[in-house]
N, C-alpha and C. Protein backbone atom coordinates (compact mmCIF):
# COMPACT_ATOMS: atom_id res chain seq x y z
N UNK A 1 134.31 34.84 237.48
CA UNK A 1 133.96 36.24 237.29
C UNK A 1 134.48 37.09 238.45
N UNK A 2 134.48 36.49 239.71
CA UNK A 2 134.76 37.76 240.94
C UNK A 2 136.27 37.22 240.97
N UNK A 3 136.67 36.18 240.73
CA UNK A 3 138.29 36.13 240.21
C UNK A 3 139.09 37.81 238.85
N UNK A 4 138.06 37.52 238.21
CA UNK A 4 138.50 38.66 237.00
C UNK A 4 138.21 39.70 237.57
N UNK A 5 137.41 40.37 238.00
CA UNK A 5 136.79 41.95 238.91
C UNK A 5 137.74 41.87 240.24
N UNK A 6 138.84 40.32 240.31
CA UNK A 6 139.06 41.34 241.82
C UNK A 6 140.69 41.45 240.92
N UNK A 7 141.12 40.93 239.86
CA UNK A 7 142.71 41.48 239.13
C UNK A 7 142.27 42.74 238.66
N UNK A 8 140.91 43.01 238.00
CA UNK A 8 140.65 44.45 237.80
C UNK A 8 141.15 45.52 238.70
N UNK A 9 141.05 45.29 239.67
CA UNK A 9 140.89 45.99 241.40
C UNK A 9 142.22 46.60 241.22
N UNK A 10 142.85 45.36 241.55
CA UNK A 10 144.38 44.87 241.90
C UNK A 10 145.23 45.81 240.71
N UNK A 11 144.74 46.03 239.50
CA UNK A 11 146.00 47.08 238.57
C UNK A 11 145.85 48.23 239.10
N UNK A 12 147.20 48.58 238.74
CA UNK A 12 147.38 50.41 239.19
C UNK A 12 146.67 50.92 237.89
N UNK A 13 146.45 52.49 238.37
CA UNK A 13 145.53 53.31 237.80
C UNK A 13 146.24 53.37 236.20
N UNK A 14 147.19 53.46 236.08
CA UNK A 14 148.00 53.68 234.87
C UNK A 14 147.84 52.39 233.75
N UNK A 15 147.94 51.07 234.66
CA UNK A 15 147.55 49.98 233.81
C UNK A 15 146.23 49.58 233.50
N UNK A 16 145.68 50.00 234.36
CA UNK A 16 143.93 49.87 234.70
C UNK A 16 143.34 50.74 232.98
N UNK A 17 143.85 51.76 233.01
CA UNK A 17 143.58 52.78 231.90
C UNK A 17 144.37 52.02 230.34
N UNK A 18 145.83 51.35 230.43
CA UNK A 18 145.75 51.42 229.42
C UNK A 18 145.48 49.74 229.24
N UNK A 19 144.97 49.19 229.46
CA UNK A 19 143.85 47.73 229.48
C UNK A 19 142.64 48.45 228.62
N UNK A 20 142.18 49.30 228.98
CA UNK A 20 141.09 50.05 228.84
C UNK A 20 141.19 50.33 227.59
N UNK A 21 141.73 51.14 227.29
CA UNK A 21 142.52 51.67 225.84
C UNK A 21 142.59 50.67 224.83
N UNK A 22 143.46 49.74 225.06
CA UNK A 22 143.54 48.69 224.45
C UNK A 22 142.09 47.92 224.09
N UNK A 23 141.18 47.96 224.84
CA UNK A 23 140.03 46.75 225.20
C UNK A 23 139.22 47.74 223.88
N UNK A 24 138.85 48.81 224.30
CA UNK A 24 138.47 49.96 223.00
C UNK A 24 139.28 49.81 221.71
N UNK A 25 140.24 49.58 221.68
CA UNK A 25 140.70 49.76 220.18
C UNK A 25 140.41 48.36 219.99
N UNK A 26 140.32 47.37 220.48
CA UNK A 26 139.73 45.94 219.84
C UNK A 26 138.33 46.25 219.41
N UNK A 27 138.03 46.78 220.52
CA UNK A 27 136.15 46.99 219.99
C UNK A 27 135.76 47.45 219.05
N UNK A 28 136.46 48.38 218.31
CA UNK A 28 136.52 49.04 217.42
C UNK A 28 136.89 48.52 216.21
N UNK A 29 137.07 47.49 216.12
CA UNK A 29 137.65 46.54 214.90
C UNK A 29 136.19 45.96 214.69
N UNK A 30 136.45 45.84 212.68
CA UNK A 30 135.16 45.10 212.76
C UNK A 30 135.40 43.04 212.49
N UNK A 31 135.09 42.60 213.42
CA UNK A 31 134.54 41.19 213.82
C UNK A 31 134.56 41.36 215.27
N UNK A 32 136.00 41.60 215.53
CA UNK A 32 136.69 41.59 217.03
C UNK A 32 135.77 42.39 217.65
N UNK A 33 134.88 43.47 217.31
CA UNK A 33 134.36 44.24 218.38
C UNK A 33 133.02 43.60 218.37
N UNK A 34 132.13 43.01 218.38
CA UNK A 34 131.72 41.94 218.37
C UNK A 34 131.62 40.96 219.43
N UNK A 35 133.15 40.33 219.95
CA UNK A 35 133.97 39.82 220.46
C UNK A 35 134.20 40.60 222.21
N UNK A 36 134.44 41.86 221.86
CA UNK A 36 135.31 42.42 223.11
C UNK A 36 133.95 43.58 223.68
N UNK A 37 133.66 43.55 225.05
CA UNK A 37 132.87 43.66 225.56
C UNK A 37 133.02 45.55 225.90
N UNK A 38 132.89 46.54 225.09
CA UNK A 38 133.68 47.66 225.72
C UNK A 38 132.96 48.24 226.41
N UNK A 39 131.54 48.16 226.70
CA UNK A 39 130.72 48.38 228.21
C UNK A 39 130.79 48.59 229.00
N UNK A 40 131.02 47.08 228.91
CA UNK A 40 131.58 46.15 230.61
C UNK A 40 132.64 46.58 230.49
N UNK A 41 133.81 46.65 229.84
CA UNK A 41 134.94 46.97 230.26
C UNK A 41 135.45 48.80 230.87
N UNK A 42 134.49 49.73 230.46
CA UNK A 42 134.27 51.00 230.55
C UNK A 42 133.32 50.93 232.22
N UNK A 43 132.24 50.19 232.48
CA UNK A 43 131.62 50.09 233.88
C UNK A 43 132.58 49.42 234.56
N UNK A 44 133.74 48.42 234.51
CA UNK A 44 134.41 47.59 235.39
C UNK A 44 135.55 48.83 235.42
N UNK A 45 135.80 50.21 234.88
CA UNK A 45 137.16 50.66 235.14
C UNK A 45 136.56 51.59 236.22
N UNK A 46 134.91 51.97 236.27
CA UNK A 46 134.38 52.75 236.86
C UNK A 46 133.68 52.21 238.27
N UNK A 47 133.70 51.20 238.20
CA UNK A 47 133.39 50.30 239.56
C UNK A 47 134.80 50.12 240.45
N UNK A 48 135.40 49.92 239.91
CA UNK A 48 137.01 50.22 241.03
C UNK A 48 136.56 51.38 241.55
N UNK A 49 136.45 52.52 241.32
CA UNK A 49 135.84 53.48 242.31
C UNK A 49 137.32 54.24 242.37
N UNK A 50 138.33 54.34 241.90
CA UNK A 50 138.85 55.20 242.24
C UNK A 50 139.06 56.63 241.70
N UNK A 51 139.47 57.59 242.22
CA UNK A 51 139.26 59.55 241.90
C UNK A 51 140.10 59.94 240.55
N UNK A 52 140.61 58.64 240.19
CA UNK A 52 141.12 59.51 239.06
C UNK A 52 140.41 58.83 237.83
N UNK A 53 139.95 57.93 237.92
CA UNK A 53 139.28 56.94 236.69
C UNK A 53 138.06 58.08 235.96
N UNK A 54 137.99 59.11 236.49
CA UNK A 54 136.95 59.88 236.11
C UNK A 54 136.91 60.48 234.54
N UNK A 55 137.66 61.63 234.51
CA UNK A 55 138.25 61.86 233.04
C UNK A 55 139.06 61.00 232.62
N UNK A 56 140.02 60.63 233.58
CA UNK A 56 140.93 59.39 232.46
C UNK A 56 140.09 58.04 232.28
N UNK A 57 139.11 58.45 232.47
CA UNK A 57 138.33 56.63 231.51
C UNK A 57 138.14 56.83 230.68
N UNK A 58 137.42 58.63 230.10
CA UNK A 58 136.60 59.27 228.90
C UNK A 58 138.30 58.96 228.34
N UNK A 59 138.98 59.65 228.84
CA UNK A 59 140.00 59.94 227.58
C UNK A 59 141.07 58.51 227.27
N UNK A 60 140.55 57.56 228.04
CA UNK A 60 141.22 56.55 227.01
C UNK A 60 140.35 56.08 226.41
N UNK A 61 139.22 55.73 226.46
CA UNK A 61 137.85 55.31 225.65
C UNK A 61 138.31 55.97 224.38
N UNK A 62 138.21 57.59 224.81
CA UNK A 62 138.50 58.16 223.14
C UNK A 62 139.66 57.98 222.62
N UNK A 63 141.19 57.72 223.16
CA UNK A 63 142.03 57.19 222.21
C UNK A 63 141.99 55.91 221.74
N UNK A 64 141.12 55.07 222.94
CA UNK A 64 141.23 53.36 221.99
C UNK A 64 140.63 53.47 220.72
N UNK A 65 139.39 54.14 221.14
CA UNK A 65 138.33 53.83 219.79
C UNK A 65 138.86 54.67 218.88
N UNK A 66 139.81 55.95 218.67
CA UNK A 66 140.36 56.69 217.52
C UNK A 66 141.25 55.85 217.03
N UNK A 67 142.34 55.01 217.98
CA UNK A 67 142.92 55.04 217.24
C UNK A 67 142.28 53.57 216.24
N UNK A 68 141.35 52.76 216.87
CA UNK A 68 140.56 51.40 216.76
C UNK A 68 139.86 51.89 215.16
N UNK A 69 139.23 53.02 215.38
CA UNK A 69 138.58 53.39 213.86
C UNK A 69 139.80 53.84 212.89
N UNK A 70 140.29 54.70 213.43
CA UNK A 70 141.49 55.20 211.80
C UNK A 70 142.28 53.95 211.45
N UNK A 71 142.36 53.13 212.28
CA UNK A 71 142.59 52.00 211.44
C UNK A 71 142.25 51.20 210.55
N UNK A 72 140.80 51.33 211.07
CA UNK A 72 139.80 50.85 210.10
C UNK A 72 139.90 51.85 208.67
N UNK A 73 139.37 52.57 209.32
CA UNK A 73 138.96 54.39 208.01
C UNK A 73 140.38 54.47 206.86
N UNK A 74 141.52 53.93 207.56
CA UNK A 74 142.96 53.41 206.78
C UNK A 74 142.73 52.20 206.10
N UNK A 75 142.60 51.99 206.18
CA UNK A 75 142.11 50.08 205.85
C UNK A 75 141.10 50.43 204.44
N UNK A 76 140.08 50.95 205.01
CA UNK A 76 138.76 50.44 204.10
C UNK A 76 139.35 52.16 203.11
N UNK A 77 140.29 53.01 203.31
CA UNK A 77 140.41 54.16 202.44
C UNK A 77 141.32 53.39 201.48
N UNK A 78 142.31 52.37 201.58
CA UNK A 78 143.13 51.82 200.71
C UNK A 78 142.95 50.40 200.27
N UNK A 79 141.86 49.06 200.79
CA UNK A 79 141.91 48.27 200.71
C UNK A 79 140.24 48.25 200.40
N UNK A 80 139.50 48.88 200.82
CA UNK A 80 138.11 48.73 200.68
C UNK A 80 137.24 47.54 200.08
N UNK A 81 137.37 48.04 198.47
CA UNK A 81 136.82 47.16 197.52
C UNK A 81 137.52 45.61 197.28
N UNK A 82 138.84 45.79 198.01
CA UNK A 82 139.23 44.19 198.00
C UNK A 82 138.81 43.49 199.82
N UNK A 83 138.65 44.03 200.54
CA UNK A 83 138.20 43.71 202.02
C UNK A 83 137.04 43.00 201.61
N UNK A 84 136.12 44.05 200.78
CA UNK A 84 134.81 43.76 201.05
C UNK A 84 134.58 42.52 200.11
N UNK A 85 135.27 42.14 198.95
CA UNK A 85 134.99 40.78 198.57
C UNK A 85 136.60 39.73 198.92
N UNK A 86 136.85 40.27 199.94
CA UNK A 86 137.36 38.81 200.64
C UNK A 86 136.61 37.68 201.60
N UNK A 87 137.51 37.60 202.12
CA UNK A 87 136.71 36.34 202.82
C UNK A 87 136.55 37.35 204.03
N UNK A 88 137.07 38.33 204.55
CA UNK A 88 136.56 39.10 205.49
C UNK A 88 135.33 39.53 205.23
N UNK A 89 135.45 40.17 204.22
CA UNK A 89 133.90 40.83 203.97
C UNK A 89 132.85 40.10 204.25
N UNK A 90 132.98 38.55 203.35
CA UNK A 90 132.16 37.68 203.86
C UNK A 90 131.54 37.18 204.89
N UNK A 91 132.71 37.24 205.62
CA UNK A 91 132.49 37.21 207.14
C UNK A 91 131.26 38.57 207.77
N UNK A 92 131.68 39.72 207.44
CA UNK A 92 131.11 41.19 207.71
C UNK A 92 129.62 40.92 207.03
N UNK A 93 129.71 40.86 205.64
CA UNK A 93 128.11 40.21 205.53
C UNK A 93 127.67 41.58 204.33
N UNK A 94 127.59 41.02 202.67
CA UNK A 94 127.47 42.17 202.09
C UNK A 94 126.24 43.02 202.66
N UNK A 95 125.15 42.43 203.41
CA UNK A 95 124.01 43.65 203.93
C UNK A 95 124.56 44.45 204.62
N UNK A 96 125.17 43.60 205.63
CA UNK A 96 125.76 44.86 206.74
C UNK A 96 126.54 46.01 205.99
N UNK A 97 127.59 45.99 205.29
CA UNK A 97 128.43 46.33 204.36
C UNK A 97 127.35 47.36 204.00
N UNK A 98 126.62 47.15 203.27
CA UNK A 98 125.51 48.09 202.28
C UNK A 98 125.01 49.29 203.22
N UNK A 99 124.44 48.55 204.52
CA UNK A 99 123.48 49.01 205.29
C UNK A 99 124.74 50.47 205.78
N UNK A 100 125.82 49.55 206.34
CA UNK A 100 126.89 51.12 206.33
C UNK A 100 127.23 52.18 205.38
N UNK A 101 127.38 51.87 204.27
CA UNK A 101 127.28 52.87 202.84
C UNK A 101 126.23 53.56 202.96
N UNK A 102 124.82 53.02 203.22
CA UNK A 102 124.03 53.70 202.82
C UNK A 102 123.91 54.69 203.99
N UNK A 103 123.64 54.54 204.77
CA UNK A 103 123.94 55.33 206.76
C UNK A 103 124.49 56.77 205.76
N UNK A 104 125.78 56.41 205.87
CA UNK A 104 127.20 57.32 205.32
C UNK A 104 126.54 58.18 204.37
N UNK A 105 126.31 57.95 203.41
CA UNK A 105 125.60 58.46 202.08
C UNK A 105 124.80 59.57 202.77
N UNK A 106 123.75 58.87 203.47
CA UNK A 106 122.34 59.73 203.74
C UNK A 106 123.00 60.44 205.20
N UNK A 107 123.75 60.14 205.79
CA UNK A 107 123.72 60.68 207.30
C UNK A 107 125.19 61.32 207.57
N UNK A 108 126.07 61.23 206.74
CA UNK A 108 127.09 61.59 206.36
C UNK A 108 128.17 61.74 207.37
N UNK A 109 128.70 62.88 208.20
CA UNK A 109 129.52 62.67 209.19
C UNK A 109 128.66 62.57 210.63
N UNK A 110 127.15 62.94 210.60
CA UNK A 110 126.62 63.14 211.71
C UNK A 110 126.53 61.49 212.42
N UNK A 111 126.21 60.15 211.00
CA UNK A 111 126.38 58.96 211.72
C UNK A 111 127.88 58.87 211.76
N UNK A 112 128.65 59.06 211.84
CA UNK A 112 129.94 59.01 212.49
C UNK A 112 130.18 58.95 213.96
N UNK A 113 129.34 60.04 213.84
CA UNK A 113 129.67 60.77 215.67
C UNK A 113 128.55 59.78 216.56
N UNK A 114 127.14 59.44 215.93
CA UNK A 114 126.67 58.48 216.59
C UNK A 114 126.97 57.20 216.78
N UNK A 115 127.92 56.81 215.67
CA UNK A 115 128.36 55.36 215.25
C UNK A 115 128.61 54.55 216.58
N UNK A 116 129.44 54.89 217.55
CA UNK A 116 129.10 54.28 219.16
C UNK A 116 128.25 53.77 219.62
N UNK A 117 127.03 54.84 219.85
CA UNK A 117 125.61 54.15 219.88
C UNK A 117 124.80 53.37 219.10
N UNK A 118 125.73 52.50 218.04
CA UNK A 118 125.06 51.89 217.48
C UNK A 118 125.69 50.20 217.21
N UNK A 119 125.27 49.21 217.94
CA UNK A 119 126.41 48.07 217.70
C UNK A 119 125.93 47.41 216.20
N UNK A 120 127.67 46.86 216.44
CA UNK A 120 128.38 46.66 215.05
C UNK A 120 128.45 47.23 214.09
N UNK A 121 127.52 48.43 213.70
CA UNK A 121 128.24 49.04 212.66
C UNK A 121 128.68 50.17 213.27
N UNK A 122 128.76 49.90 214.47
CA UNK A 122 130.07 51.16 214.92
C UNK A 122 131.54 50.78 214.42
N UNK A 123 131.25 49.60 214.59
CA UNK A 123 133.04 48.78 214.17
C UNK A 123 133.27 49.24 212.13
N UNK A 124 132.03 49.18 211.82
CA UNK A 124 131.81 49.04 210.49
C UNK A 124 131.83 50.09 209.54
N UNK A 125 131.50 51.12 210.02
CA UNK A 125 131.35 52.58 209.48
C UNK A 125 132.24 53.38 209.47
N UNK A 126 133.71 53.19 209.80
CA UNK A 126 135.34 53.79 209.65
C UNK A 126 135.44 53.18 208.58
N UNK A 127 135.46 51.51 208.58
CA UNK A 127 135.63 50.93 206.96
C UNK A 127 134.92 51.86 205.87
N UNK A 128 133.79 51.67 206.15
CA UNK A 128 133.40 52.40 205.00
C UNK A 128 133.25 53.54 204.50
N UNK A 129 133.54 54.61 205.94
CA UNK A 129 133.61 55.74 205.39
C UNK A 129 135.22 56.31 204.67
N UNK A 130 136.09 55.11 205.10
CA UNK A 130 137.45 55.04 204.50
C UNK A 130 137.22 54.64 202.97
N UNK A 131 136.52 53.92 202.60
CA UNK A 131 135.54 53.03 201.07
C UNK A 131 135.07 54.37 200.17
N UNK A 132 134.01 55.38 201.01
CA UNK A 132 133.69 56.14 200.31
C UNK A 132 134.69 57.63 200.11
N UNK A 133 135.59 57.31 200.54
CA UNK A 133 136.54 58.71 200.43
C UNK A 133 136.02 59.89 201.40
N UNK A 134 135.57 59.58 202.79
CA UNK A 134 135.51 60.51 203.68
C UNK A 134 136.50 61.41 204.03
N UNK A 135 136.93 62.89 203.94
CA UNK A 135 137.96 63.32 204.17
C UNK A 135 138.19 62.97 205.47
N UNK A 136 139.54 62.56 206.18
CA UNK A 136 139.82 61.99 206.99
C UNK A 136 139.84 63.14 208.55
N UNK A 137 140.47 63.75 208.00
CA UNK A 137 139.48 65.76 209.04
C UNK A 137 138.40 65.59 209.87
N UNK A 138 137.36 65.35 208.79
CA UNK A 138 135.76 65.37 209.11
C UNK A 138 135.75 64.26 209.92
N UNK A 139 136.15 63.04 209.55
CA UNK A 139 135.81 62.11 210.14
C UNK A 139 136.53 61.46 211.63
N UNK A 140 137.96 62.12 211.81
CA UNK A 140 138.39 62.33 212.85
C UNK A 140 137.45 63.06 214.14
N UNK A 141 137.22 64.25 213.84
CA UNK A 141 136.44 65.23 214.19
C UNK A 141 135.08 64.73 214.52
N UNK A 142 134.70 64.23 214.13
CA UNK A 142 133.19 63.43 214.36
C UNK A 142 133.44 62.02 215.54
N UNK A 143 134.60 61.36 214.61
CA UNK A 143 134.35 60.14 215.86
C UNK A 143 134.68 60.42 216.73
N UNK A 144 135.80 61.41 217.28
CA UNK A 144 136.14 61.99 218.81
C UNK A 144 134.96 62.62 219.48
N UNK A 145 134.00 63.26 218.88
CA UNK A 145 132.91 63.68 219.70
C UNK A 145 131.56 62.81 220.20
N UNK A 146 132.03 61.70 219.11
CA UNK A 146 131.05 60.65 219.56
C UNK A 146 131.60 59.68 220.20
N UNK A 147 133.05 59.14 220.19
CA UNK A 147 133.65 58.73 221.13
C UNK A 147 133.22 59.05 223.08
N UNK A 148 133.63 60.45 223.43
CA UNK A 148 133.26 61.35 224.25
C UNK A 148 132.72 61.41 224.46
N UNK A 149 131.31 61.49 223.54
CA UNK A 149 129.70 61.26 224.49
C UNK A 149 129.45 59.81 224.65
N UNK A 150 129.97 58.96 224.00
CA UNK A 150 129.66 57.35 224.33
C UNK A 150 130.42 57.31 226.04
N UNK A 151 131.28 57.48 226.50
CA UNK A 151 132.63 57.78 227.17
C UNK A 151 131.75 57.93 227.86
N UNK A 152 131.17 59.54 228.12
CA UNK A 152 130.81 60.28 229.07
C UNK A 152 129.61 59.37 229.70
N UNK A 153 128.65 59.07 228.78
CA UNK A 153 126.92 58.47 229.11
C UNK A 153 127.57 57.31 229.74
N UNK A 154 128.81 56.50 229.33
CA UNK A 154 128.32 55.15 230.30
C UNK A 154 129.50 55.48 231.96
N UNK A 155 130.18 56.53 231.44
CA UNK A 155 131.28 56.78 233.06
C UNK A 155 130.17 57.49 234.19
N UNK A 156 128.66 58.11 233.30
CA UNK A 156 128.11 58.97 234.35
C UNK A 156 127.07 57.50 234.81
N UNK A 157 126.93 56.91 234.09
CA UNK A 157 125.86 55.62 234.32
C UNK A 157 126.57 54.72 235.71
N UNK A 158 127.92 54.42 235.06
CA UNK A 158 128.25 53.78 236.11
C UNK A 158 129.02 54.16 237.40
N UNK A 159 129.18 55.95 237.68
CA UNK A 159 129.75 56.29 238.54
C UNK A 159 127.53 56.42 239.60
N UNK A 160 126.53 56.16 238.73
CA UNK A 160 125.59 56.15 240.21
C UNK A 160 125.48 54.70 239.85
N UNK A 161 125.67 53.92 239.20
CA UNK A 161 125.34 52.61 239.54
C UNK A 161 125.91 52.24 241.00
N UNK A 162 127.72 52.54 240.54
CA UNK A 162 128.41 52.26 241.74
C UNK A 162 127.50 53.03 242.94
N UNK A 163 127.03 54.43 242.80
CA UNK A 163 127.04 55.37 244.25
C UNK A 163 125.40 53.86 244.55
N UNK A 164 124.72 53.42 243.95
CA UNK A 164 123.48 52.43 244.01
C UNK A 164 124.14 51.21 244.96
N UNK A 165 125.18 50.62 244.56
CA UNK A 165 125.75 49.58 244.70
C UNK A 165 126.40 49.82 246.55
N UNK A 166 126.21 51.13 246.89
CA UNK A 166 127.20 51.17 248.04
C UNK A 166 125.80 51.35 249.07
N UNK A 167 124.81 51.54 248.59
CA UNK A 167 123.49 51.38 248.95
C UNK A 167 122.63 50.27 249.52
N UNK A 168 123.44 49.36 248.79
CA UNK A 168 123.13 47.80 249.11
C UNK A 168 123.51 47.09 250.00
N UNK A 169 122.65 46.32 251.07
CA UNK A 169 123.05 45.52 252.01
C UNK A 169 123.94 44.30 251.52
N UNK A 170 125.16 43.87 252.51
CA UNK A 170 125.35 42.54 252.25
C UNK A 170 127.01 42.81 251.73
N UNK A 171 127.51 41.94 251.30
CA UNK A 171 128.86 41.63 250.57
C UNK A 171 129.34 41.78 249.30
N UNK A 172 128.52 42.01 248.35
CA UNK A 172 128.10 41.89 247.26
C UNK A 172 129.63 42.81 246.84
N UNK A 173 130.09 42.29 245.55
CA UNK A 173 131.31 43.30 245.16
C UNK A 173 130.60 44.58 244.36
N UNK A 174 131.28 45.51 245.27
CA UNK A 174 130.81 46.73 244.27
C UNK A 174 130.97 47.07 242.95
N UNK A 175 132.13 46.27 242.28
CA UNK A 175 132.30 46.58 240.83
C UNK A 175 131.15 45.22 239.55
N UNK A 176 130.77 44.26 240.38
CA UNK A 176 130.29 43.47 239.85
C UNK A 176 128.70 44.06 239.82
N UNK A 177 127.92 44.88 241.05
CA UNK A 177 126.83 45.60 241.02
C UNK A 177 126.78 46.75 240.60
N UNK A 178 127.82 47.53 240.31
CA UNK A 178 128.04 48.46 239.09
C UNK A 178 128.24 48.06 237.55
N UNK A 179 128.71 47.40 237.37
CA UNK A 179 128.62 46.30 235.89
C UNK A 179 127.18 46.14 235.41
N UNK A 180 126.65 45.02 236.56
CA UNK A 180 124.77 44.82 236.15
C UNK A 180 123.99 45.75 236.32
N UNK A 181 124.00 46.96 237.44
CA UNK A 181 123.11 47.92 237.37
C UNK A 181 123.30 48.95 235.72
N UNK A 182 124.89 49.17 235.80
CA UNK A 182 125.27 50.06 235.02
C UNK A 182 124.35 49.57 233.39
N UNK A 183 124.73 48.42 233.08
CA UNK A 183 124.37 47.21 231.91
C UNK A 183 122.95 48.02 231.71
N UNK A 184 122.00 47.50 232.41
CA UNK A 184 120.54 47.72 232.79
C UNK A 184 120.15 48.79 232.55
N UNK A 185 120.83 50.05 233.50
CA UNK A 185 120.42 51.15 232.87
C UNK A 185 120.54 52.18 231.88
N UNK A 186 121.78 51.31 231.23
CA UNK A 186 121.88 52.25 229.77
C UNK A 186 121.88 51.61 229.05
N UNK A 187 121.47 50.16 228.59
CA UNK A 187 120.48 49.66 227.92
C UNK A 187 119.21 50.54 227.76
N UNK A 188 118.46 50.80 228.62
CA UNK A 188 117.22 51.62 228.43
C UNK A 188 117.86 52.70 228.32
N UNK A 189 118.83 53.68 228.34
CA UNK A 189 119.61 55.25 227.87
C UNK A 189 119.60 54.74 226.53
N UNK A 190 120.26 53.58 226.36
CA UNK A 190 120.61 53.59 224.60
C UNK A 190 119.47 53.49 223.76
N UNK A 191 118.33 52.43 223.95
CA UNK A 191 117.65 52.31 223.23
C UNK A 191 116.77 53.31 223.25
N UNK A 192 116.46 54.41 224.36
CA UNK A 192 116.09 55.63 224.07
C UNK A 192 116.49 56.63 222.96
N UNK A 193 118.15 56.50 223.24
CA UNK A 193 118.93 57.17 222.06
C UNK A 193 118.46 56.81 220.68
N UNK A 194 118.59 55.57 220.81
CA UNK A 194 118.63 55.03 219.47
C UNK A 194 117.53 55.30 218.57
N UNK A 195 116.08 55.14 219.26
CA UNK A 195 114.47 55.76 218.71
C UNK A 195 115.12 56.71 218.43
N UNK A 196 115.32 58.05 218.94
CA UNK A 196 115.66 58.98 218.78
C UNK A 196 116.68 59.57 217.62
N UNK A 197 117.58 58.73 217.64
CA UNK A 197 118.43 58.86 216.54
C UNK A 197 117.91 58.16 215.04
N UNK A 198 117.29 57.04 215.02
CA UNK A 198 116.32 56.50 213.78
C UNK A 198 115.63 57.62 213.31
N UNK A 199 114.85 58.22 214.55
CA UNK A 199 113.89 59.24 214.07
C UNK A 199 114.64 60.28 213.43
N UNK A 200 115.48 60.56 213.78
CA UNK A 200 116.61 62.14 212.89
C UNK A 200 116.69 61.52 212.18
N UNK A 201 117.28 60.57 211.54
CA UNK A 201 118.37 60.23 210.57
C UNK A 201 117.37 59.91 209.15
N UNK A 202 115.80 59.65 209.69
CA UNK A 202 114.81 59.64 208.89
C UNK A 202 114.18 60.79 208.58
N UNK A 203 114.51 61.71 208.89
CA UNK A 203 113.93 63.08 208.92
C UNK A 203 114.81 63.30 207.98
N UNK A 204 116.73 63.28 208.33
CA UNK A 204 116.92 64.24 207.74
C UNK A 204 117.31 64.23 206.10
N UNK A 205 117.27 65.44 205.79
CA UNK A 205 118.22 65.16 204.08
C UNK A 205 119.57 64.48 204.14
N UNK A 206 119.77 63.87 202.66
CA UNK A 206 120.71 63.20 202.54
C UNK A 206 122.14 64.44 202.62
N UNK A 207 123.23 64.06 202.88
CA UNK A 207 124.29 64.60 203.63
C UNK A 207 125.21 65.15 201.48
């Protein structure tokens, strides 16, 4: 692990970002994101600590994951109904599958924009809003703003984890105590969100 956090270190800012990019548009796939940690990989670009990782973390976050979903939202707009009874689908799991339709249905582009804050059917909900004929506009438009606030909540989490981490006695690597603090405390941000967002999405009328 402090082998991998210290090649993190070691890339220039340009490669550092598009690792990043890349690591997001995996996440954004549905099995693979699952798989690829985009958290940790969003707190480890922000634990390097350097002055420019600031906006350019938000804004590759938001091109991995745009371009990670319209692939999907492409996918499930032309392949949908054969995805979902392949052996992929199978894999995906017809509940999960359902549980995204129905989101979509009732919550319409607003779970779009939350779809981030929500694992695995963040990966899941481009498929299907590609399935249900989401105009592709709306749904652009939505995941970039929820992209951006996913972006923003964990670059502001882990730019005081790090300022926490420089706080600390001892040797300890600063990007590895920005990682676990960061982890920790927006775990409790998210699952705050998340009550919060159950509670709307149960309130509101269907879309």
């Amino acid at each position: 692990m402090v082998d991998w956090t210290a090649q993190v270190g070691e890339l220039p800012t340009i490669g550092l970002l598009g690792a990043l990019g890349v690591v997001m548009l995996l996440d954004a796939v549905p099995l693979l994101g699952v798989l690829v940690p985009g958290d940790v990989a969003v707190l480890a670009a922000v634990g390097v600590g350097r002055p420019a990782t600031g906006a350019a973390t938000v804004a590759a976050v938001v091109a991995g994951c745009l371009a990670g979903w319209s692939l999907s939202f492409l996918a499930g707009r032309r392949y949908g109904d054969r995805l979902r009874h392949s052996r992929v689908g199978g894999w995906i799991g017809e509940d999960r599958w359902a549980v995204a339709e129905a989101v979509l249905r009732r919550g319409g582009g607003r779970m779009v924009l939350v779809a981030p804050f929500l694992p695995v059917l963040n990966a899941l909900l481009p498929l299907a809003a590609g399935g249900l004929r989401m105009s592709y506009r709306r749904f652009l438009a939505c995941a970039a703003a929820g992209a951006a606030l996913w972006a923003g909540l964990y670059v502001a989490v882990g730019t005081v984890s790090r300022s926490l981490a420089g706080l600390l006695p001892g040797s300890a690597s600063p990007m590895l105590v920005t990682m676990a603090v960061g982890l920790l405390l927006a775990a409790v941000v998210l699952l705050v969100t998340r009550r919060g967002l159950r509670a709307a999405t149960a309130a509101a009328p269907a879309a």
